[in-house]
Protein backbone atom coordinates (compact mmCIF):
# COMPACT_ATOMS: atom_id res chain seq x y z
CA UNK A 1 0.00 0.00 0.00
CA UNK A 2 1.54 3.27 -0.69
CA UNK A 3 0.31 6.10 1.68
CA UNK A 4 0.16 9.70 1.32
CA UNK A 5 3.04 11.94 2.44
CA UNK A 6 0.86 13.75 4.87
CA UNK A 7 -0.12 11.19 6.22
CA UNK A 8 3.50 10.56 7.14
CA UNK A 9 3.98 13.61 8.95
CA UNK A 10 0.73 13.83 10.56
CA UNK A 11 2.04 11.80 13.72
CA UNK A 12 5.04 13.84 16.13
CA UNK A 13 7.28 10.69 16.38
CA UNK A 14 6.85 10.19 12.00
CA UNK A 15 8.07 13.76 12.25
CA UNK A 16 10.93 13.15 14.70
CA UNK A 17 11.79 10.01 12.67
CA UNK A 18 12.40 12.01 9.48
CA UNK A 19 14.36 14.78 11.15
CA UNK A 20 16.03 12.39 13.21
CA UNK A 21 17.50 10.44 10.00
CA UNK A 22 17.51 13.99 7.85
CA UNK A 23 21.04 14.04 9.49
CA UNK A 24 22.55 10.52 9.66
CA UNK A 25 21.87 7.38 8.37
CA UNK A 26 20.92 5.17 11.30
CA UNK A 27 19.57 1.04 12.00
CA UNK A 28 16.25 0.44 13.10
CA UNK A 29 17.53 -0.34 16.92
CA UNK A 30 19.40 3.02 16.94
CA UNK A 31 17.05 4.96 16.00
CA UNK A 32 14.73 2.81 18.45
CA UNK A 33 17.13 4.04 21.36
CA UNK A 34 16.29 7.51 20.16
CA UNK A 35 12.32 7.00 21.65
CA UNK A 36 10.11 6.36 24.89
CA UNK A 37 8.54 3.75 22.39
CA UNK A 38 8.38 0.26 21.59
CA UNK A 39 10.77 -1.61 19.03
CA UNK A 40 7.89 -3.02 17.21
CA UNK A 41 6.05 0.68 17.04
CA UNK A 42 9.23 2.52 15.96
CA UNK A 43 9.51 -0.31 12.92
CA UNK A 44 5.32 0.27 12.35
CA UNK A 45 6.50 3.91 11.73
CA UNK A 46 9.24 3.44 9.95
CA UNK A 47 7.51 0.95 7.42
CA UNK A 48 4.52 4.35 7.03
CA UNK A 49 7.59 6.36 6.08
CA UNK A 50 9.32 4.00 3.80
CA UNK A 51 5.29 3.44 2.12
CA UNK A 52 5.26 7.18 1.75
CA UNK A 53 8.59 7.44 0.34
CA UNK A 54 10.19 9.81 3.08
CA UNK A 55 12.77 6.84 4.43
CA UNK A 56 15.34 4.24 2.27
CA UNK A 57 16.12 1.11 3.98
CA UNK A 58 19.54 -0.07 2.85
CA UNK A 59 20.53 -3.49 3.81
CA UNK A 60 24.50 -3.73 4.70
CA UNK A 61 25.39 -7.06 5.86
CA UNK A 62 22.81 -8.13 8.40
CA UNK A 63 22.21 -4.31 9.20
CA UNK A 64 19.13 -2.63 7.93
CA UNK A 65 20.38 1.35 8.06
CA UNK A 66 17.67 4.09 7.72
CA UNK A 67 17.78 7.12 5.32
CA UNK A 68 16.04 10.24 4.86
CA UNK A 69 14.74 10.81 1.34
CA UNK A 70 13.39 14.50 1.73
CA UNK A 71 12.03 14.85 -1.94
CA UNK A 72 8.42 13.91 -1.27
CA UNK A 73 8.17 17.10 1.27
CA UNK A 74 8.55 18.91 -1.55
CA UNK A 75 4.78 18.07 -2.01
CA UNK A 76 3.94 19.29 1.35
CA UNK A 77 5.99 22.87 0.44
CA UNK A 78 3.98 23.30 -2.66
CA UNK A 79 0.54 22.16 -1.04
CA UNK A 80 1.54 25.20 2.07
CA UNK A 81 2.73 27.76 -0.74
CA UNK A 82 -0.70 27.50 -2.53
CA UNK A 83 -2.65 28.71 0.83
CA UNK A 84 0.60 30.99 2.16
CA UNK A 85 -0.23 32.56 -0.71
CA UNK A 86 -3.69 33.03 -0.64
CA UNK A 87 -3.79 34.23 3.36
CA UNK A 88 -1.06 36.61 2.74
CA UNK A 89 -3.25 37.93 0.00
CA UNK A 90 -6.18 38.48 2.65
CA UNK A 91 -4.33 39.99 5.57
CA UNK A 92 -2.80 42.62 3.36
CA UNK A 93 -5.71 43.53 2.10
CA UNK A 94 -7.11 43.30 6.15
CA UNK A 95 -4.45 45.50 7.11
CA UNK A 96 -5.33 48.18 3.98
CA UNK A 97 -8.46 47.90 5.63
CA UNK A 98 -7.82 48.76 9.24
CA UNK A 99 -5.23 51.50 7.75
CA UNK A 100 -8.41 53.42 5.79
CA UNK A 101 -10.63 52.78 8.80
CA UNK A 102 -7.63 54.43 11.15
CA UNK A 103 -7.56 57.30 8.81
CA UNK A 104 -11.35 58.00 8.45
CA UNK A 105 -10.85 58.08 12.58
CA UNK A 106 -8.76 60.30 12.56
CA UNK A 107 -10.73 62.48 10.30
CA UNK A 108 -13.86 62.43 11.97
């Protein structure tokens, strides 16, 4: 099953996870040391992130190391630039607003 990438980053340790291995490549037990949780739950999270594309497993020897593969975010960047966008739009023209409203104040 592939999942969706925001699904991926909808759960705090997912998010952990990925910034965790965003600067080292790590096994599944280290970066199981890294949490209050469960081996078996850290691996459940890990396989979400490897489904969604956001972690490599590379086998070396009997090791299975961990690896950040940022690229997908890139779909959560565009998705946030599209409303960014469209808010910053609104509050300018908000604070345009409340500017003429000040002045007209001040006028009357």
């Amino acid at each position: 099953m592939r999942r969706d990438v925001f699904q991926a980053i909808a759960d705090p340790t997912r998010r952990e996870i990925i910034n965790l291995l965003a600067h080292q490549q790590l096994n599944l037990n280290a970066v199981a040391e890294k949490f209050n949780v469960s081996r078996p739950a850290i691996s459940k999270h890990i396989k979400i992130l490897t489904e969604c594309g956001l972690v490599v497993i590379n086998q070396q020897g009997r090791e299975r190391y961990c690896q950040a593969d940022l690229r997908k975010l890139q779909q959560v960047n565009q998705w946030v630039e599209q409303y960014k966008a469209f808010w910053s739009g609104k509050l300018d023209a908000l604070g345009e607003f409340l500017a003429k409203e000040q002045d007209q104040q001040k006028r009357d």
